[in-house]
Protein backbone atom coordinates (compact mmCIF):
# COMPACT_ATOMS: atom_id res chain seq x y z
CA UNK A 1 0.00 0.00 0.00
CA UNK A 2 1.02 3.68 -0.36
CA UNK A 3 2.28 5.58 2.76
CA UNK A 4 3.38 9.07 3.93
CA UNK A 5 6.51 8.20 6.17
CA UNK A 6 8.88 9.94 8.45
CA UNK A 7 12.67 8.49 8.97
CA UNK A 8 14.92 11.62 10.20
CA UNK A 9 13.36 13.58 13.10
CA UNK A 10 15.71 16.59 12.46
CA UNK A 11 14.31 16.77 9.16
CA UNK A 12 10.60 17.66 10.61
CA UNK A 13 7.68 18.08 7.90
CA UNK A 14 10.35 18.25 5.59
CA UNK A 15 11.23 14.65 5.77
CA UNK A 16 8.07 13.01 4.95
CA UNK A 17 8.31 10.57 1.91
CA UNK A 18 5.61 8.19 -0.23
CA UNK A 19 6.50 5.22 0.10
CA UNK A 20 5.17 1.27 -0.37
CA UNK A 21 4.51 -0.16 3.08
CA UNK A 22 2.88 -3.80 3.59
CA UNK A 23 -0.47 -3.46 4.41
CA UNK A 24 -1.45 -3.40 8.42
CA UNK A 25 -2.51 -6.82 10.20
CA UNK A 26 -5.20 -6.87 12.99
CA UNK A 27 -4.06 -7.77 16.57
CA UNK A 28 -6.58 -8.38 18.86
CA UNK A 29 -9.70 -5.95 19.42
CA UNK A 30 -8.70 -4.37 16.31
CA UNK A 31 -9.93 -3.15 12.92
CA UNK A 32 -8.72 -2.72 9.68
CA UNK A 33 -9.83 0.51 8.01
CA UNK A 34 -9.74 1.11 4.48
CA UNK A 35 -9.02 4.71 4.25
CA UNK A 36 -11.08 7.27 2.39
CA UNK A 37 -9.31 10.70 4.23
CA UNK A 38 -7.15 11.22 7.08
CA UNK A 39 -6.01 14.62 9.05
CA UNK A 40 -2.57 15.81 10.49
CA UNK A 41 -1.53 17.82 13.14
CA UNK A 42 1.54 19.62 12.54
CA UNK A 43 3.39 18.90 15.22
CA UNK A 44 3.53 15.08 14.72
CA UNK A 45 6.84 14.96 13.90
CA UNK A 46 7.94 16.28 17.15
CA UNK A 47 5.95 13.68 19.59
CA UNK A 48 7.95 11.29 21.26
CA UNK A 49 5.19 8.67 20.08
CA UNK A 50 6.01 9.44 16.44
CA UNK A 51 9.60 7.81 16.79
CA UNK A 52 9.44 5.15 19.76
CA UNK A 53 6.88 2.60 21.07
CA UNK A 54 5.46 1.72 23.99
CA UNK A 55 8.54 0.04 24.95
CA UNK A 56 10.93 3.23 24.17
CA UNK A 57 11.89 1.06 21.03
CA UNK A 58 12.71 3.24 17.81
CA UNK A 59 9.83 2.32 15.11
CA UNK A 60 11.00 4.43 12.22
CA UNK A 61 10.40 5.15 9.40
CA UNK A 62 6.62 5.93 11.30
CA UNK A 63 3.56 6.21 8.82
CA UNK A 64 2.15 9.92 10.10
CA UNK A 65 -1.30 10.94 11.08
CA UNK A 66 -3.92 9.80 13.73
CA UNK A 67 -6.90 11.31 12.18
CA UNK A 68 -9.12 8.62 10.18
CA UNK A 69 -12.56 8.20 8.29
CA UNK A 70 -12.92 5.27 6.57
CA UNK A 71 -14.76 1.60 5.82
CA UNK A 72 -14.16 -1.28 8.29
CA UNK A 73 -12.22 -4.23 5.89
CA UNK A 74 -11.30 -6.59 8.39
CA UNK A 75 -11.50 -7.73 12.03
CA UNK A 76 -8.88 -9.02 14.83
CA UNK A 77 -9.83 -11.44 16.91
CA UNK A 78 -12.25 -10.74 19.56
CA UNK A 79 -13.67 -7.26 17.96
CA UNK A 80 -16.83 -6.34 18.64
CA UNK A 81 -19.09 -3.18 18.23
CA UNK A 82 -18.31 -2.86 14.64
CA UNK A 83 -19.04 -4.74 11.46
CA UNK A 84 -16.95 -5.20 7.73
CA UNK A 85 -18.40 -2.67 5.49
CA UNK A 86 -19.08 0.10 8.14
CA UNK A 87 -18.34 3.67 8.13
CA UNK A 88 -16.28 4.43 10.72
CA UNK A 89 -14.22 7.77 12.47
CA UNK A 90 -11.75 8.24 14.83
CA UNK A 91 -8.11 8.29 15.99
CA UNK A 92 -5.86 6.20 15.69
CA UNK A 93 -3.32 4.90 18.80
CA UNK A 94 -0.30 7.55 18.91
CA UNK A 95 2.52 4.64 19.37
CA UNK A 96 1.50 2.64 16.32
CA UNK A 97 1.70 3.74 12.53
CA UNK A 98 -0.93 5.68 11.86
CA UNK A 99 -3.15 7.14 8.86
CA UNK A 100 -1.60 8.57 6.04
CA UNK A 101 -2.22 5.60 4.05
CA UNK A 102 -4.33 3.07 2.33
CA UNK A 103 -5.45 1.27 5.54
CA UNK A 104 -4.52 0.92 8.85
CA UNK A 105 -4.80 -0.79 12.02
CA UNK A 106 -6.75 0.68 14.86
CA UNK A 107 -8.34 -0.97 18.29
CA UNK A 108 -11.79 -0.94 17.62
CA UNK A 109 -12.60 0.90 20.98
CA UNK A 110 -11.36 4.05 19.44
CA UNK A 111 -13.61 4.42 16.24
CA UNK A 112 -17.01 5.71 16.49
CA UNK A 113 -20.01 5.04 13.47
CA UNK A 114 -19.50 7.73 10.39
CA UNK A 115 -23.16 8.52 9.33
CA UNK A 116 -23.69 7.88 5.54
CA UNK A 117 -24.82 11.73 5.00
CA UNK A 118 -21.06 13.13 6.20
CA UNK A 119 -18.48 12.97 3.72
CA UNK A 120 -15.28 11.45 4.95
CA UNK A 121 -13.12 14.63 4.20
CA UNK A 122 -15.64 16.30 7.20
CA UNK A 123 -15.21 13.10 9.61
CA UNK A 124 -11.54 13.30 9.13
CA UNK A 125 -11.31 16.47 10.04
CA UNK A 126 -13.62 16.02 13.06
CA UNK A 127 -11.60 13.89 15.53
CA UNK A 128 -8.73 15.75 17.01
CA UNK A 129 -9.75 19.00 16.57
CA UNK A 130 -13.31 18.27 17.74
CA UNK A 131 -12.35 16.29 20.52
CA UNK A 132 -9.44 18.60 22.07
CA UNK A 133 -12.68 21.67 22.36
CA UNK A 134 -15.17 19.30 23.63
CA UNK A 135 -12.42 17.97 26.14
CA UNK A 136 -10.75 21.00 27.08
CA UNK A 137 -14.40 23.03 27.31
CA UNK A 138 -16.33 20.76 29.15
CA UNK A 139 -14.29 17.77 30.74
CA UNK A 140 -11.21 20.42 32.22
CA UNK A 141 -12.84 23.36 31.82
CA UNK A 142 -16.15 22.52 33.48
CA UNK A 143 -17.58 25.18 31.59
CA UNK A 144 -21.04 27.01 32.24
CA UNK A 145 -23.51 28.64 30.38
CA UNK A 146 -22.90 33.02 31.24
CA UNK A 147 -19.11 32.40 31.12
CA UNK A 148 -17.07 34.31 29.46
CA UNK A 149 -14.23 32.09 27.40
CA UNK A 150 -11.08 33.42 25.91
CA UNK A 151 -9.57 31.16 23.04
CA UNK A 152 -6.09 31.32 21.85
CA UNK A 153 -6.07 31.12 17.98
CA UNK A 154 -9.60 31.44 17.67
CA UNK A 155 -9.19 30.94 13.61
CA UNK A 156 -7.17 27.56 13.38
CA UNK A 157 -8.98 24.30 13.68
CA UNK A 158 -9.27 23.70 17.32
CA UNK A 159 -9.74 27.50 17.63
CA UNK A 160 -13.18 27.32 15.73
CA UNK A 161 -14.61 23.99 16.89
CA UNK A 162 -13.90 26.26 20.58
CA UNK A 163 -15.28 28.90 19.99
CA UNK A 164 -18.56 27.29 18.56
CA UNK A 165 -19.00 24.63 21.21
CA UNK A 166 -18.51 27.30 23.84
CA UNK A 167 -20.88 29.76 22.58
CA UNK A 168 -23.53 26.63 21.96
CA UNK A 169 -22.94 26.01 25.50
CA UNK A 170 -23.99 29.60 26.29
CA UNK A 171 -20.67 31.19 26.50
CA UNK A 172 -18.99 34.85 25.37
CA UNK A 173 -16.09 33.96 23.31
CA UNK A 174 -13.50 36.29 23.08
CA UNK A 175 -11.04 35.11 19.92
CA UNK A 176 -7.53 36.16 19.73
CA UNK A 177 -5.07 35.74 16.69
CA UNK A 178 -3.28 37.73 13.90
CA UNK A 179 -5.38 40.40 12.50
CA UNK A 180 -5.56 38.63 8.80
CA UNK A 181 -7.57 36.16 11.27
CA UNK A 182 -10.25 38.74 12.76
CA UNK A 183 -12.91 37.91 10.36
CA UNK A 184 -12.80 34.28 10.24
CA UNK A 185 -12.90 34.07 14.36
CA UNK A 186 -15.78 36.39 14.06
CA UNK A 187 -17.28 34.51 11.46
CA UNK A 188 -17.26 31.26 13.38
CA UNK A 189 -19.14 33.15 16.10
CA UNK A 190 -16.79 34.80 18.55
CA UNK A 191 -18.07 37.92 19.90
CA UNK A 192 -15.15 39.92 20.16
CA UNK A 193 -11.46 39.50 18.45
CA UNK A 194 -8.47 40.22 19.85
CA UNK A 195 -5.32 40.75 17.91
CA UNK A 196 -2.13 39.78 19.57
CA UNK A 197 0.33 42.31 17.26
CA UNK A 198 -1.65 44.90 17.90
CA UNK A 199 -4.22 45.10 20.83
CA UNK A 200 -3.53 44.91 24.42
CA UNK A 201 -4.49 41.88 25.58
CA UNK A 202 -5.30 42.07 29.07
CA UNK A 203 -7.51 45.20 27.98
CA UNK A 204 -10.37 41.93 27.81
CA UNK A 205 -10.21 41.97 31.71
CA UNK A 206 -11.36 38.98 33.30
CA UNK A 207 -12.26 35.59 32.15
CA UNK A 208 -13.64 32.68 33.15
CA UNK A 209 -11.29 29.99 31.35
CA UNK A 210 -8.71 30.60 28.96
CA UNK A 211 -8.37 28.09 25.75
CA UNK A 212 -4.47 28.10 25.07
CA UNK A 213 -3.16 26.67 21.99
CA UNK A 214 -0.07 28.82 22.18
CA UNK A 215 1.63 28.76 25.24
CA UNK A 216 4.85 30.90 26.39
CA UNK A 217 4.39 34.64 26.93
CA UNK A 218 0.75 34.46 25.82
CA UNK A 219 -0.14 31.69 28.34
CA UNK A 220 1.51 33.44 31.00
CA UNK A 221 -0.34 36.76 30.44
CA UNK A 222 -3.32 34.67 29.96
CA UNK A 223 -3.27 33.16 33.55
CA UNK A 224 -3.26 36.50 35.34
CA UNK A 225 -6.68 37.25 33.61
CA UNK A 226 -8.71 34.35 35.27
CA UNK A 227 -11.33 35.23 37.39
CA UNK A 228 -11.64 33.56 41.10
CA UNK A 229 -12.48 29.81 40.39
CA UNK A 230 -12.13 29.84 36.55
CA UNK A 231 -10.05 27.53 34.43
CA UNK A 232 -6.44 27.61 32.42
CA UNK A 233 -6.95 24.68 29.91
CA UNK A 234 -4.21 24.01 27.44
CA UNK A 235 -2.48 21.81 25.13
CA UNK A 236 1.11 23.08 24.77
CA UNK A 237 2.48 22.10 28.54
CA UNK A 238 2.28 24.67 31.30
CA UNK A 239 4.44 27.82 31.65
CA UNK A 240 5.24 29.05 35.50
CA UNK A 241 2.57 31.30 35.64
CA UNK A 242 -0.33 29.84 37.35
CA UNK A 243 -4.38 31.37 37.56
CA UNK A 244 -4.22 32.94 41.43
CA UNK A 245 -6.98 31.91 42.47
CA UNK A 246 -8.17 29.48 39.91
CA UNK A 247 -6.93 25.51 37.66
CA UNK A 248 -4.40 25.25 35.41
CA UNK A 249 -4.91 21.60 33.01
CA UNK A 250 -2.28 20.55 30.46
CA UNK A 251 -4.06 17.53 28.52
CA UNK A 252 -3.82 15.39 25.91
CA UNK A 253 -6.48 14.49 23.58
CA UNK A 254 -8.25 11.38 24.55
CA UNK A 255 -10.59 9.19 21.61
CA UNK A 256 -14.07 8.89 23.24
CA UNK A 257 -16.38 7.72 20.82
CA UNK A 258 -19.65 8.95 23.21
CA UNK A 259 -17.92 12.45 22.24
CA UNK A 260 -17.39 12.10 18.54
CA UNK A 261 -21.50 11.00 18.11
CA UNK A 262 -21.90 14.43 19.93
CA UNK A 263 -19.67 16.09 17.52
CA UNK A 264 -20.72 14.73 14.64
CA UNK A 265 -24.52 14.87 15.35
CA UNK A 266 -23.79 18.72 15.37
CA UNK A 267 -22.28 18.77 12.14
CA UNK A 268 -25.13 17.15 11.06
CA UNK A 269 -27.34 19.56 12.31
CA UNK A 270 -25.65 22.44 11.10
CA UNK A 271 -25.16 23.36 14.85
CA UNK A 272 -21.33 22.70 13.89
CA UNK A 273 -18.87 23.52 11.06
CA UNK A 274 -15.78 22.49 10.54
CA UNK A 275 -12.78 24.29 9.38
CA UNK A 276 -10.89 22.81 5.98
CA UNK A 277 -8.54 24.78 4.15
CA UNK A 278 -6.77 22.11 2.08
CA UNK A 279 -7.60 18.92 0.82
CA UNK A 280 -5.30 17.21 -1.36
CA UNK A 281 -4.82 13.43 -2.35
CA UNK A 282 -1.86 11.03 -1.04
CA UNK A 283 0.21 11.08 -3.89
CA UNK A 284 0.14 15.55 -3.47
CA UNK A 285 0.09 14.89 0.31
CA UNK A 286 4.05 15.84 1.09
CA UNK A 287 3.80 18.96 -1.07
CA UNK A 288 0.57 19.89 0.66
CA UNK A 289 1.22 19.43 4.14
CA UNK A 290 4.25 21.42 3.54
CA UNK A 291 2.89 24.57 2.73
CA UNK A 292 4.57 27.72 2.23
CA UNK A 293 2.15 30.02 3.43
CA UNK A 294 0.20 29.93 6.65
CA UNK A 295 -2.50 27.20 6.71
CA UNK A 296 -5.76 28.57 6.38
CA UNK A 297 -7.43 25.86 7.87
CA UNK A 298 -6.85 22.26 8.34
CA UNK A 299 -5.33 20.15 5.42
CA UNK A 300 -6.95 16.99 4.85
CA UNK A 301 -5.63 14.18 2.85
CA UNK A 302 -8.22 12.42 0.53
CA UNK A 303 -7.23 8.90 0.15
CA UNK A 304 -9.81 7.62 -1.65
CA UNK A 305 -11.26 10.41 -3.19
């Protein structure tokens, strides 16, 4: 099968080759997925989990990306919950090769049911990005309709699926970003926008949790907004500045399948949109997930188009 691979860690995006891998075998509670479109997160080639396994043993060259949506092929032994022939979502384990290819192997636990009325470039661009807001929001953040939110890079792809899960949940989303991103943020439904070159940040005032995709300086300045008993969620590891009186959370994105029939049901709805810039198919997929521009959205990889 074809397969977007990584060998040199120094080399970062850069690296990333199409190559012929043997197709993926089914342990135990797993499934084989046929993939139609997968997702990427940029910063792949700079997890641990990218370049060692469970064991701390090196496992390159790694097939990249943990974002799937796809057709069930095969089953290990013992599987249960899902059937050959379904449509399926999800993401993959972070320690095993992952998406960027024809099919892959993924435990069965971590897949949830692709309705037939979503097209598999939305459901792979649903699972990380949908799952770090719903997670961050609601499982760390505890938030609560009134509250006022204040997301970090309110225009990217976890930035939007933020700020329109909090403002469903009866939030006032403040967006930040580069000015060229003002009108997208607002677009996606924050009330106000902040830009980060330009405005004063802590001219907001106070918040009730903070959304931090950036970390640093910004996370740091960030922290000293929070109001008494309000939330610092974020994804980039904590700086030394801690919320006074309030939580600081560093997480990792967990695959909850309860949570992606949420997400997705919204899409469905039109309660939710997501936020594609890019889609391009596996034999263009080096060229396009090196881009040399800022992404304007999030690149998805069309497999099967």
């Amino acid at each position: 099968m074809k397969a977007i691979v990584v060998t040199d860690q120094a080399a970062g995006t850069a690296g990333m080759k199409l190559v012929e891998r043997p197709e993926p075998r089914s342990a135990i509670n797993d499934v084989i997925v046929e993939v139609h479109a997968s997702g990427f997160v940029p910063t792949e080639v700079d997890w641990p989990s990218t370049w060692t396994d469970r064991a701390g043993q090196n496992r390159a060259p790694s097939i990249l990306g943990h974002e799937v949506a796809g057709v069930v092929t095969a089953l290990g032994y013992g599987t249960t919950g899902l059937s050959i022939g379904q449509r399926v979502f999800g993401i993959s384990d972070w320690h095993r090769n992952g998406t960027l290819a024809e099919y892959v192997a993924i435990e069965s636990r971590n897949l949830a049911p692709l309705p037939g009325d979503v097209d598999f470039t939305v459901g792979a661009s649903l699972p990380i990005s949908g799952l770090t807001a719903w997670q961050g929001l609601f499982d760390h953040g505890r938030l609560r309709s009134g509250q006022t939110v204040l997301a970090h890079g309110a225009a990217g792809a976890v930035g939007t699926m933020v700020t329109q899960l909090a403002r469903e949940a009866g939030a006032y989303v403040i967006g930040t970003g580069r000015a060229a991103d003002r009108q997208k943020a607002l677009d996606f439904g924050a009330h106000e926008f902040v830009d980060l070159d330009n405005d004063t940040l802590e001219d907001v005032g106070g918040v009730d949790l903070v959304f931090d995709v950036i970390g640093g300086g910004i996370q740091e300045r960030s922290a000293g907004m929070i109001r008494a008993g309000g939330t610092l969620v974020t994804v980039t590891g904590l700086a030394d500045a801690r919320p006074e009186e309030g939580r600081a959370v560093d997480f990792v994105v967990e695959s909850v399948p309860a949570q992606l029939v949420e997400i997705v049901q919204r899409i469905r709805d039109g309660r939710l949109r997501t936020n594609i810039g890019t889609v391009a198919s596996l034999d263009d997929a080096v060229a396009a997930l090196n881009p040399t521009g800022r992404r304007n959205g999030k690149t998805i990889i069309s497999v099967r188009p």
